[in-house]
PDB file of N, CA and C in Angstrom:
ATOM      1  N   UNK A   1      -3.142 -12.920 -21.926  1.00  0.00           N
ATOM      2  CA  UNK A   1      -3.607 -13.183 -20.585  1.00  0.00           C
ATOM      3  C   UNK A   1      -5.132 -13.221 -20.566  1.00  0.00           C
ATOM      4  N   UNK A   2      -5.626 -13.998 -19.583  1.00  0.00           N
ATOM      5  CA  UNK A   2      -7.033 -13.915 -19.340  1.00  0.00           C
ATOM      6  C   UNK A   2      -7.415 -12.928 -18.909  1.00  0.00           C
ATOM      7  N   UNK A   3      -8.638 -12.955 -19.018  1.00  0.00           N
ATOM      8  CA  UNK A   3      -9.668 -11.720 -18.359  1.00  0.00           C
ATOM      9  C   UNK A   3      -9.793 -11.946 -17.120  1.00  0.00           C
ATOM     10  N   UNK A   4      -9.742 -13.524 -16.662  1.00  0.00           N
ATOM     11  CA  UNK A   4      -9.641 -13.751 -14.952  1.00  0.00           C
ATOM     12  C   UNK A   4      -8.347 -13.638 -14.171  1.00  0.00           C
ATOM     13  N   UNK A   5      -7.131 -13.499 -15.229  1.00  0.00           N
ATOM     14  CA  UNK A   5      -5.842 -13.210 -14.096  1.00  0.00           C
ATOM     15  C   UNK A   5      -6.114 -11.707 -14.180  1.00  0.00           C
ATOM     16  N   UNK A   6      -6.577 -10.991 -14.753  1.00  0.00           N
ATOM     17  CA  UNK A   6      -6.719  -9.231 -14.823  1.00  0.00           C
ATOM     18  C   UNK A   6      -7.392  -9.213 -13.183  1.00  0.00           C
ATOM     19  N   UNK A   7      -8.646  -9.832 -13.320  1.00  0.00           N
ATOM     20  CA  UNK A   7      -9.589  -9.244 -11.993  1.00  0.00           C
ATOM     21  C   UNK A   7      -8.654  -9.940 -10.763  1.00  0.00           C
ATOM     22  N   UNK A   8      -8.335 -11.235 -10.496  1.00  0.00           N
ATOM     23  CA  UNK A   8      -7.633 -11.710  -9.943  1.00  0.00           C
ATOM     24  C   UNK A   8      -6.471 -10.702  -9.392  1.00  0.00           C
ATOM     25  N   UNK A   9      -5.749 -10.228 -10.599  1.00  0.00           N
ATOM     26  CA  UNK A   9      -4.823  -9.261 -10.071  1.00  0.00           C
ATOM     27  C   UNK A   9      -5.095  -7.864  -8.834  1.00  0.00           C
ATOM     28  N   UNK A  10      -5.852  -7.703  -9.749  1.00  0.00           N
ATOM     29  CA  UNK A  10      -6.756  -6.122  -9.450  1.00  0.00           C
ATOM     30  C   UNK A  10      -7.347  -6.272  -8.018  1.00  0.00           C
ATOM     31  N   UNK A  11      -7.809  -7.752  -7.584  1.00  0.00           N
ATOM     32  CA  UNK A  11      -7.963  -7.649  -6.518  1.00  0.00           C
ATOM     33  C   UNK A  11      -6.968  -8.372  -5.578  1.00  0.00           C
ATOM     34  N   UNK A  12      -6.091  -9.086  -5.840  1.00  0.00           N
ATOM     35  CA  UNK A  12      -4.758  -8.783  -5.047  1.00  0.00           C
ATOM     36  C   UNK A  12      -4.184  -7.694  -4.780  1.00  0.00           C
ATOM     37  N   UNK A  13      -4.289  -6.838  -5.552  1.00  0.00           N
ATOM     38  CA  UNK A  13      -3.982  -5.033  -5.184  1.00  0.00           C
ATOM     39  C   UNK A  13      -4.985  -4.604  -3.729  1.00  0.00           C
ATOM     40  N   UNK A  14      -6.245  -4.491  -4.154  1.00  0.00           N
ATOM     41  CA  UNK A  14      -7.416  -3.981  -3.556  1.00  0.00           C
ATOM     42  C   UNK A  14      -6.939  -4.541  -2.475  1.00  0.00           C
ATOM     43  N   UNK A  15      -6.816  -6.163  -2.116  1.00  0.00           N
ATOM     44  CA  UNK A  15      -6.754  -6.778  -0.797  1.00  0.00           C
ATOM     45  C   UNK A  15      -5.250  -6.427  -0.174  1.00  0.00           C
ATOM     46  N   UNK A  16      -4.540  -5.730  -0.977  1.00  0.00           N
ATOM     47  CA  UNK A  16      -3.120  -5.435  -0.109  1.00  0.00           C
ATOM     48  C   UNK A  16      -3.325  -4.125   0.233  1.00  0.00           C
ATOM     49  N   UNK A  17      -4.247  -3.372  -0.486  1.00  0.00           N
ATOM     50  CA  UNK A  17      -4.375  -2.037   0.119  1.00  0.00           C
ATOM     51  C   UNK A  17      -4.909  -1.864   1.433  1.00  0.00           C
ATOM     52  N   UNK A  18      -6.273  -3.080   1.642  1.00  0.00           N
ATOM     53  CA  UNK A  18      -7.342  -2.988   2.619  1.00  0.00           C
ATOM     54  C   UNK A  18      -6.618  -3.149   3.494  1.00  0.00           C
ATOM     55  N   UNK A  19      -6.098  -4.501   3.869  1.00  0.00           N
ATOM     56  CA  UNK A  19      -5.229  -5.218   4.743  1.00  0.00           C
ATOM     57  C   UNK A  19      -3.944  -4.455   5.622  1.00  0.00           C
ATOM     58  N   UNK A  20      -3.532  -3.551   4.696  1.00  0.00           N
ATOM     59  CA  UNK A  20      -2.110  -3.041   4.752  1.00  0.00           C
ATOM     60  C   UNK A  20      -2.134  -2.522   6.225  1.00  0.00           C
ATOM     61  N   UNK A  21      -3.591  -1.848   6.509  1.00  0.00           N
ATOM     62  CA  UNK A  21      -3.255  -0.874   8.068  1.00  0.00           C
ATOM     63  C   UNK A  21      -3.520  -2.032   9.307  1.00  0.00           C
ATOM     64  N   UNK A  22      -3.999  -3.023   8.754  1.00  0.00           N
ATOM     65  CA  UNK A  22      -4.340  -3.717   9.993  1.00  0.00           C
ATOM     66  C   UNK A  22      -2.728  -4.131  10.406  1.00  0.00           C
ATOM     67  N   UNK A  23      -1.891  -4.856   9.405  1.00  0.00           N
ATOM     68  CA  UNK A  23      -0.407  -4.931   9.747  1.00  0.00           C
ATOM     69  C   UNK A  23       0.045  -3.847  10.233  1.00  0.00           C
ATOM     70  N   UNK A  24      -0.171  -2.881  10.538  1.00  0.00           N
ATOM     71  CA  UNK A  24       0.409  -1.606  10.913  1.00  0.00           C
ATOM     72  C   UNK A  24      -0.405  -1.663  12.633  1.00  0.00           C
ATOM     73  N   UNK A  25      -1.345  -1.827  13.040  1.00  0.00           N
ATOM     74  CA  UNK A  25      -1.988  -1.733  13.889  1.00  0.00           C
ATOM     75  C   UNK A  25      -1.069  -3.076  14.805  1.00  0.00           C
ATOM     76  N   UNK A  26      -1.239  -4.229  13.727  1.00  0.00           N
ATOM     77  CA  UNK A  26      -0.590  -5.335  14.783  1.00  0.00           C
ATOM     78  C   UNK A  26       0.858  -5.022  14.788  1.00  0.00           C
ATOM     79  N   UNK A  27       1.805  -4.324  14.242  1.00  0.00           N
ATOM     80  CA  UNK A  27       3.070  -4.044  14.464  1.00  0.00           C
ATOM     81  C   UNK A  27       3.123  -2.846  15.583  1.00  0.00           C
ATOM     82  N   UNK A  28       2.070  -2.040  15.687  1.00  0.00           N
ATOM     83  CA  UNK A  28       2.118  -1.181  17.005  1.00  0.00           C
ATOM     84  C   UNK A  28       1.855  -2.271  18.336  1.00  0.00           C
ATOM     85  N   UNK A  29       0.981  -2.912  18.272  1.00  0.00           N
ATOM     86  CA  UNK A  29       0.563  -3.471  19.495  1.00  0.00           C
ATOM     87  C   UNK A  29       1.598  -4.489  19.806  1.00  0.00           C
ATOM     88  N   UNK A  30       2.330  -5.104  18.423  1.00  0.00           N
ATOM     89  CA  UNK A  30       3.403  -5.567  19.278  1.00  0.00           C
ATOM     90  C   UNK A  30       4.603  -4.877  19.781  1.00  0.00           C
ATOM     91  N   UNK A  31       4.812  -3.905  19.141  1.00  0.00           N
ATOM     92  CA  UNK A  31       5.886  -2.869  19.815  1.00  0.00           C
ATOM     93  C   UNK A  31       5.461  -2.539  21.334  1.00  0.00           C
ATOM     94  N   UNK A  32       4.299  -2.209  21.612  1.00  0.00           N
ATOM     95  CA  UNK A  32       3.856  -1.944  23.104  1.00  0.00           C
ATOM     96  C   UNK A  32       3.527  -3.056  23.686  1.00  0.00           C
ATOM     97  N   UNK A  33       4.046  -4.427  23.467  1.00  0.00           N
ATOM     98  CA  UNK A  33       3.755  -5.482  24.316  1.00  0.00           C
ATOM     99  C   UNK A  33       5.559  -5.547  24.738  1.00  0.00           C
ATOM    100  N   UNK A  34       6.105  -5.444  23.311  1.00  0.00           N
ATOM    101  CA  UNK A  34       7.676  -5.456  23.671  1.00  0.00           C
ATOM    102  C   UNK A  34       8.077  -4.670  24.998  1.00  0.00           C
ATOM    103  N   UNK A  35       7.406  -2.813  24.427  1.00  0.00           N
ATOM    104  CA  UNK A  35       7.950  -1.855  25.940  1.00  0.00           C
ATOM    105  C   UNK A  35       7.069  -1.965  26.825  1.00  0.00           C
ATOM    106  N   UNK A  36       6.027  -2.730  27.205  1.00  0.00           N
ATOM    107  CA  UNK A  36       5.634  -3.155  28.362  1.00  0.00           C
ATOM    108  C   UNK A  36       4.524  -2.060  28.761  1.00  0.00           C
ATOM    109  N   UNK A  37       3.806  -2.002  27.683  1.00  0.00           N
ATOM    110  CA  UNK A  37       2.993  -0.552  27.841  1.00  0.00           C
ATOM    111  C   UNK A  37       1.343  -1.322  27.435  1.00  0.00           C
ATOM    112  N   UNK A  38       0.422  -0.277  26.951  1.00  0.00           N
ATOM    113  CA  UNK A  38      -0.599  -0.770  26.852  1.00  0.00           C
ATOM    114  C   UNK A  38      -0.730  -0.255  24.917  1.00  0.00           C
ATOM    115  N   UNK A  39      -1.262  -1.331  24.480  1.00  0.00           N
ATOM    116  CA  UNK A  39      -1.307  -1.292  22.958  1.00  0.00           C
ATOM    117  C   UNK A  39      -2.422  -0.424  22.381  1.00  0.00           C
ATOM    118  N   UNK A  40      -2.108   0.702  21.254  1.00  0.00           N
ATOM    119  CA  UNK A  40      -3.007   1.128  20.727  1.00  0.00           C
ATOM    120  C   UNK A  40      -4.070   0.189  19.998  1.00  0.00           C
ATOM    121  N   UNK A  41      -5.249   0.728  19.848  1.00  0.00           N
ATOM    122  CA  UNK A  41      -6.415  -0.191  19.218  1.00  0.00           C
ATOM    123  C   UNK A  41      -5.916  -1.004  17.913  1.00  0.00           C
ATOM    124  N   UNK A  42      -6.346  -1.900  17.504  1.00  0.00           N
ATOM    125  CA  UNK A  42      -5.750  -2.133  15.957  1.00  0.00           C
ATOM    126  C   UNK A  42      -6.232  -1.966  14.816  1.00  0.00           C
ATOM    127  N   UNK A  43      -7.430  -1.185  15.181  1.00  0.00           N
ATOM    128  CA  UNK A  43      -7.973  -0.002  13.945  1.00  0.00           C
ATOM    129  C   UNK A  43      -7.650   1.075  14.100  1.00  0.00           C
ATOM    130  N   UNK A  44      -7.153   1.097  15.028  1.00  0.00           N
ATOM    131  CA  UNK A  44      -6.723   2.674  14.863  1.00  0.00           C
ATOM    132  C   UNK A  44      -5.737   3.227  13.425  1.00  0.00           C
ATOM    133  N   UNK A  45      -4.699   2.734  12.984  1.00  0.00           N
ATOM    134  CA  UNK A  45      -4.996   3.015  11.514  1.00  0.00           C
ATOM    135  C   UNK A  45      -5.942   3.384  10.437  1.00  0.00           C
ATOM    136  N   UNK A  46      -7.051   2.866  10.446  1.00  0.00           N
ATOM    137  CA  UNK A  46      -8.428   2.737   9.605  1.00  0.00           C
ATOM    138  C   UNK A  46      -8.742   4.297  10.525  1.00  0.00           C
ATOM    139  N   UNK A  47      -8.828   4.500  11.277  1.00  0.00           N
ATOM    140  CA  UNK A  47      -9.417   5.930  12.038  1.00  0.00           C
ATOM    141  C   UNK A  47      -8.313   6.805  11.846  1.00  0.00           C
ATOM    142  N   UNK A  48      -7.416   6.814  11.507  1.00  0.00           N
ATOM    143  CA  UNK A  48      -6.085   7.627  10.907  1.00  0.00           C
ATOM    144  C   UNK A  48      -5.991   8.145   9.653  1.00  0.00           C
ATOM    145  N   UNK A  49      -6.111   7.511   8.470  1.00  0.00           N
ATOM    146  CA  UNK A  49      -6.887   7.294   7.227  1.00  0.00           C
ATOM    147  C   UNK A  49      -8.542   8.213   7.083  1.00  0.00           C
ATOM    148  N   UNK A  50      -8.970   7.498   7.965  1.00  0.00           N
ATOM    149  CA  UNK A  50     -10.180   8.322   7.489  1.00  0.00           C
ATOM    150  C   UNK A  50     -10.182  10.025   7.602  1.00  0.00           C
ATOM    151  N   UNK A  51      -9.627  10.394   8.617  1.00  0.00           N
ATOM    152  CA  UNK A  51      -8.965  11.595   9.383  1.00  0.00           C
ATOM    153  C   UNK A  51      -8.281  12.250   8.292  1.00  0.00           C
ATOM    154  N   UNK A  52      -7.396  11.623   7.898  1.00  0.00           N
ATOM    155  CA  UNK A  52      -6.475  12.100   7.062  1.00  0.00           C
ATOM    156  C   UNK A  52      -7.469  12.702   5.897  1.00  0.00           C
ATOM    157  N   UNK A  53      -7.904  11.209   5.583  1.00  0.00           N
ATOM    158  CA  UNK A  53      -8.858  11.930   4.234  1.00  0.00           C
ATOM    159  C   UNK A  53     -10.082  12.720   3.767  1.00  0.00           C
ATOM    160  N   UNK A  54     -10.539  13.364   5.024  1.00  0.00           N
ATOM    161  CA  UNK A  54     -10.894  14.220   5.560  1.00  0.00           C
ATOM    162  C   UNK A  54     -10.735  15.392   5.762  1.00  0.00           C
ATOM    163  N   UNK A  55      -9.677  15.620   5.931  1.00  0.00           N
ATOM    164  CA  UNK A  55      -8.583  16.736   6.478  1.00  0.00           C
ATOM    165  C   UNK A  55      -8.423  17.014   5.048  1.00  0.00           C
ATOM    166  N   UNK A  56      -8.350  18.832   4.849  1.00  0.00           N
ATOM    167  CA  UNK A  56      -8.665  19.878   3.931  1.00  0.00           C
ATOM    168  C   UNK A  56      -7.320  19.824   3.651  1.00  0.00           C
ATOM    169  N   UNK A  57      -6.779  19.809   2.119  1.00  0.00           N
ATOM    170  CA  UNK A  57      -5.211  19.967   1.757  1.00  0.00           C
ATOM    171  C   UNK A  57      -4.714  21.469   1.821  1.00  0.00           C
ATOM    172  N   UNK A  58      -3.472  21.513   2.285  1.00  0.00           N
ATOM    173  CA  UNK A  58      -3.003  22.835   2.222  1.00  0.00           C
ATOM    174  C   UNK A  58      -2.031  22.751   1.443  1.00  0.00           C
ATOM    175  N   UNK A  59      -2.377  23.526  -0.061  1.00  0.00           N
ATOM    176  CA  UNK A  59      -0.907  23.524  -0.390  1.00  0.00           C
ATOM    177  C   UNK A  59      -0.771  25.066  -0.997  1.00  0.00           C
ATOM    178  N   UNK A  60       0.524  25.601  -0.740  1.00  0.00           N
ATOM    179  CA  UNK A  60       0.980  26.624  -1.209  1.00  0.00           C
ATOM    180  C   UNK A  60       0.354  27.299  -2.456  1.00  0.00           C
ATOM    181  N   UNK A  61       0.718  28.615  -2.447  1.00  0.00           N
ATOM    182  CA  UNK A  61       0.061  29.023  -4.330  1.00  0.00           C
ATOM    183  C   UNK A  61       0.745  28.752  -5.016  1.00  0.00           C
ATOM    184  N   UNK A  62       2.638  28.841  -4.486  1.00  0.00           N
ATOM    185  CA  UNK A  62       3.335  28.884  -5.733  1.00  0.00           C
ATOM    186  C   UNK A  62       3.911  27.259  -5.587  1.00  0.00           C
ATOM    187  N   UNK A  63       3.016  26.143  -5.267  1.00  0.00           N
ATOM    188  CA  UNK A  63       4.047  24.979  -5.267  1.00  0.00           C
ATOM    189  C   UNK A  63       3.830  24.519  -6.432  1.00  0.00           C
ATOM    190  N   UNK A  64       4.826  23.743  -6.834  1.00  0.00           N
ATOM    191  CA  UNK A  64       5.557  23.323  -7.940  1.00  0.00           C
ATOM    192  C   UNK A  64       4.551  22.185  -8.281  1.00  0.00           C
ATOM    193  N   UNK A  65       4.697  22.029  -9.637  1.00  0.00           N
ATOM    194  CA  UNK A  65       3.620  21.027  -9.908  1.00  0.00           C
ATOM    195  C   UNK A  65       4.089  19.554  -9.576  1.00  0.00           C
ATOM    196  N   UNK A  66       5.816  18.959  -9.245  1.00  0.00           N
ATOM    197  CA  UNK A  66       6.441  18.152  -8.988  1.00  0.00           C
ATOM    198  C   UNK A  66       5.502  17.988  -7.407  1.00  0.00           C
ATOM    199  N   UNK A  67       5.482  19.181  -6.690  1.00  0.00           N
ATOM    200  CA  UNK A  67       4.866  19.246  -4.894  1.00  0.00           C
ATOM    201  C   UNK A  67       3.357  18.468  -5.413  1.00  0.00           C
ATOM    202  N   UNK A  68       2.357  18.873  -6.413  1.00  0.00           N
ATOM    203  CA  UNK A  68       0.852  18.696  -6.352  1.00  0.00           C
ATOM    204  C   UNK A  68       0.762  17.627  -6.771  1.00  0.00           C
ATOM    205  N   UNK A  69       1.900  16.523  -7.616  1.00  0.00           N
ATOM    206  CA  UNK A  69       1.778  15.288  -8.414  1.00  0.00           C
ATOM    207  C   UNK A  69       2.736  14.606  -7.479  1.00  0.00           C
ATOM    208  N   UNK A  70       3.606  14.342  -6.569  1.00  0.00           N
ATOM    209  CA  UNK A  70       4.592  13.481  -5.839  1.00  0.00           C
ATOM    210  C   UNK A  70       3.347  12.698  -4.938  1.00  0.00           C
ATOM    211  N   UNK A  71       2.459  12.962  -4.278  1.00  0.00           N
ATOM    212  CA  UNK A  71       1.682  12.407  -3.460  1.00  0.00           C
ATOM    213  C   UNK A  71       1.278  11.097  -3.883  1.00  0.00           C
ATOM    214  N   UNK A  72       0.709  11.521  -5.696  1.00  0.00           N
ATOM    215  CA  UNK A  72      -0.257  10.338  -6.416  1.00  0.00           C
ATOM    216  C   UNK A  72       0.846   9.299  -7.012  1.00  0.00           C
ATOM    217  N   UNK A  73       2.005   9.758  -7.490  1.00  0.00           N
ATOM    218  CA  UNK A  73       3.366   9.114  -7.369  1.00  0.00           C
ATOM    219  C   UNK A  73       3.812   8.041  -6.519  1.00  0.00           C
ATOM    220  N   UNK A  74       3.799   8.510  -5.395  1.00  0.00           N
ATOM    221  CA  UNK A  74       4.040   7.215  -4.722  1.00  0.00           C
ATOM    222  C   UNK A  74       3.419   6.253  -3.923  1.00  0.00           C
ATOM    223  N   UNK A  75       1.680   6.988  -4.336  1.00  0.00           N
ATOM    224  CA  UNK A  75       0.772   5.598  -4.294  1.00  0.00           C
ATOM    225  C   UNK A  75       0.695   4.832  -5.079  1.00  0.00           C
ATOM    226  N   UNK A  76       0.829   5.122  -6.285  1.00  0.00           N
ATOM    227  CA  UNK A  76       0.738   4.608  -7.599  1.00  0.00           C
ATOM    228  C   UNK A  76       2.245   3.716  -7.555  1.00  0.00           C
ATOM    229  N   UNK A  77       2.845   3.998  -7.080  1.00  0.00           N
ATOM    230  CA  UNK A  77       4.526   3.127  -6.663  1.00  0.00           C
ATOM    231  C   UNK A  77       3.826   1.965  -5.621  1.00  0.00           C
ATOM    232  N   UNK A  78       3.084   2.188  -4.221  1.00  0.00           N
ATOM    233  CA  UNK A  78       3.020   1.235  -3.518  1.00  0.00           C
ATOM    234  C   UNK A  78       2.232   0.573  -3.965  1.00  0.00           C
ATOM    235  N   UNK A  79       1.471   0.726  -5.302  1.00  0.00           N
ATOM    236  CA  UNK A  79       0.469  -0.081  -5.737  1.00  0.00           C
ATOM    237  C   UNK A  79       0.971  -1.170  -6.332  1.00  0.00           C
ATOM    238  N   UNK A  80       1.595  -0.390  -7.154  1.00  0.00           N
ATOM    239  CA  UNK A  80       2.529  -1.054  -7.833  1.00  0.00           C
ATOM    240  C   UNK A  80       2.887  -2.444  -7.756  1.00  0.00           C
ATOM    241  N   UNK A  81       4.265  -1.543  -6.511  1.00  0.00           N
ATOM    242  CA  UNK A  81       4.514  -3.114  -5.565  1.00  0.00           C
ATOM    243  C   UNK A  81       3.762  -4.034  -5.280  1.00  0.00           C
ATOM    244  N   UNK A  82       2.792  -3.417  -4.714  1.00  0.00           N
ATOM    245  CA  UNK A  82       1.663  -4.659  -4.254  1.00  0.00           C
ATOM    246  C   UNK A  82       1.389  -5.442  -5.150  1.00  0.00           C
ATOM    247  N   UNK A  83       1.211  -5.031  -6.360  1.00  0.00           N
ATOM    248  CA  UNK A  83       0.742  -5.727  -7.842  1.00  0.00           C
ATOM    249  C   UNK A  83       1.320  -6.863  -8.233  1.00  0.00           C
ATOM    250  N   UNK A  84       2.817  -6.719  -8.225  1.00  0.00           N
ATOM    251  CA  UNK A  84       4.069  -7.480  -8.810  1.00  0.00           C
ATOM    252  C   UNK A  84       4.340  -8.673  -7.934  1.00  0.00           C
ATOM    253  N   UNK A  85       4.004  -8.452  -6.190  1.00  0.00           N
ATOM    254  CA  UNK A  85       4.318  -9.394  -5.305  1.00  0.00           C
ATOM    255  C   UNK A  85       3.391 -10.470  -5.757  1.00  0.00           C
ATOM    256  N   UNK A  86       3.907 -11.803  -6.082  1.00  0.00           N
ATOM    257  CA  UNK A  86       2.738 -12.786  -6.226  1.00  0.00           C
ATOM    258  C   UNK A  86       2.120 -13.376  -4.891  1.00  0.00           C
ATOM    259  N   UNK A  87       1.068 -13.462  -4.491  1.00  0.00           N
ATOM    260  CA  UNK A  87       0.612 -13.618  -2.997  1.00  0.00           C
ATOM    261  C   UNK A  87      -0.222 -14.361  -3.347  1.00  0.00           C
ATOM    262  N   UNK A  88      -1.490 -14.348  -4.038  1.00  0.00           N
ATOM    263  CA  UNK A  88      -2.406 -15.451  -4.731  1.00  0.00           C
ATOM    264  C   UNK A  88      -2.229 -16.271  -5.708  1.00  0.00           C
ATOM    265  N   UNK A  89      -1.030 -15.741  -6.598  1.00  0.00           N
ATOM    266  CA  UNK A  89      -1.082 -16.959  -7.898  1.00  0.00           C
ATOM    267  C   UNK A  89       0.306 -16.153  -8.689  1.00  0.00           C
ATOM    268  N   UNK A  90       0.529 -17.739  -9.588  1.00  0.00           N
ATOM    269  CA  UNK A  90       1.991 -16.919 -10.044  1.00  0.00           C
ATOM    270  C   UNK A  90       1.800 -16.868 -11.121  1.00  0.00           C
ATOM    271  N   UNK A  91       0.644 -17.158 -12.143  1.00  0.00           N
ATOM    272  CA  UNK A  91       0.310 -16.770 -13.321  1.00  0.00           C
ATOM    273  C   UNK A  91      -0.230 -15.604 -13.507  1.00  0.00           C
ATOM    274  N   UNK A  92      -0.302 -14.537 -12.768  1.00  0.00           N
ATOM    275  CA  UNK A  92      -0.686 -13.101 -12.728  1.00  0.00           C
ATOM    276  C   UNK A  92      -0.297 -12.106 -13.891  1.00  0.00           C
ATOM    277  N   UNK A  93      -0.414 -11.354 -14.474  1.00  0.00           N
ATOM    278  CA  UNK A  93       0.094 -10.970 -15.581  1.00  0.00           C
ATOM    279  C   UNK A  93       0.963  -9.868 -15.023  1.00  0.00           C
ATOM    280  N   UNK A  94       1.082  -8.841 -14.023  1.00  0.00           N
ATOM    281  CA  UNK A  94       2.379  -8.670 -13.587  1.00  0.00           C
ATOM    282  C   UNK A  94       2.880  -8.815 -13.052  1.00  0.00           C
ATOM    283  N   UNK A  95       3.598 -10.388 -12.631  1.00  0.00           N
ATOM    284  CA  UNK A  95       4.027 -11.095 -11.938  1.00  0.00           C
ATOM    285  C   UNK A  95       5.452 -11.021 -12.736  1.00  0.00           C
ATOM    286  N   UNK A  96       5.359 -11.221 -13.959  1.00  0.00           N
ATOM    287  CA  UNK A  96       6.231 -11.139 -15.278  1.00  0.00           C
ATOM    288  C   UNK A  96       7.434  -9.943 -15.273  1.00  0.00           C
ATOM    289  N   UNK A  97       6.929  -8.579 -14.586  1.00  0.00           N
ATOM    290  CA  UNK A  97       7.417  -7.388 -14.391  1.00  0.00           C
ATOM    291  C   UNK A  97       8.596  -7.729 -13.102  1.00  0.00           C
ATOM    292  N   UNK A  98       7.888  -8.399 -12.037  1.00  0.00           N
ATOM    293  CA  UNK A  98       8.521  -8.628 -10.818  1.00  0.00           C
ATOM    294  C   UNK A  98      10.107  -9.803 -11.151  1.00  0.00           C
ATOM    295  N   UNK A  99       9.587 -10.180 -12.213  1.00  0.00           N
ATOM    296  CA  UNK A  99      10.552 -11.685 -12.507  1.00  0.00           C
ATOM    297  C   UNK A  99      11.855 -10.338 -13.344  1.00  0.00           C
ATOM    298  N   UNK A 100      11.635  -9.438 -14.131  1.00  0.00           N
ATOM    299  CA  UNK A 100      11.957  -8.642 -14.942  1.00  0.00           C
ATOM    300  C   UNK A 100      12.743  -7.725 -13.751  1.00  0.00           C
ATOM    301  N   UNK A 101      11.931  -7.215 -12.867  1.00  0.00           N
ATOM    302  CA  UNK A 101      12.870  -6.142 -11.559  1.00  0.00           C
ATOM    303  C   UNK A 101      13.994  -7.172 -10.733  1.00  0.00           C
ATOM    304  N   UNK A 102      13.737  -8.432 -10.055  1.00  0.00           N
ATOM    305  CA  UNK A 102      14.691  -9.092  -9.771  1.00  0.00           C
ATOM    306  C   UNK A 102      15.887  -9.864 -10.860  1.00  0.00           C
ATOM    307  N   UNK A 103      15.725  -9.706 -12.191  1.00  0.00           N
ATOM    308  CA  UNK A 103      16.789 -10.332 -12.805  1.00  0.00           C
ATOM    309  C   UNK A 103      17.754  -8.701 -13.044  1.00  0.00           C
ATOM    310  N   UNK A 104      17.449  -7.374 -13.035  1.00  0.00           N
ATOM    311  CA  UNK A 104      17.821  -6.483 -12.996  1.00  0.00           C
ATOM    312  C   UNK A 104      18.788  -6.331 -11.739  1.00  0.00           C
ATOM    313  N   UNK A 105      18.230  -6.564 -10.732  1.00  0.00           N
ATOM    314  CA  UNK A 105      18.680  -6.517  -9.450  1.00  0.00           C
ATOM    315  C   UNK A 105      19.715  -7.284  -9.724  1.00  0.00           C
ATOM    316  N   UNK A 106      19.711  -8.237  -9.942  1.00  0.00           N
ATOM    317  CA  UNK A 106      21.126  -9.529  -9.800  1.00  0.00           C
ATOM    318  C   UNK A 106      21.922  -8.968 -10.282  1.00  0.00           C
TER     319      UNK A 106
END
């Protein structure tokens, strides 16, 4: 593979990460157009996030090291995904993986 489907990739990730809350913002505001209400902001995600990551972790003394590693787990899963979906190009180098999870599936 090239060195330009690598960055290419890497930032099809980056841009599904950025993107991801604004879809979340426009799926609230259309839910409150549905119940006839008034729509939260559509950054308000992005101000949720920041909050969050902000906010001091609490975790137990005796939690399990499965409790302190599951978090990075299943970002590293939605990344993942994001990775495999071809959205910019189908010569991606793990695009190959995604062709590999749906012939599994069948």
């Amino acid at each position: 593979m090239k060195t330009l489907d690598w960055i290419t990739q890497v930032l099809e990730m980056a841009a599904a990460l950025a993107v991801a809350p604004v879809f979340l913002g426009w799926l609230n505001q259309c839910r409150a157009w549905l119940q006839n209400r008034r729509a939260p902001s559509l950054w308000l995600p992005y101000r949720n996030l920041h909050k969050l990551f902000h906010k001091e972790a609490v975790i137990a003394e005796n939690a399990s090291p499965l409790f302190r590693i599951a978090p990075y787990v299943v970002f590293g899963t939605m990344v993942l995904a994001a990775g495999i979906i071809p959205s910019m190009g189908t010569r991606l180098p793990l695009v190959v993986s995604a062709d590999a999870i749906a012939l599994v599936g069948l």
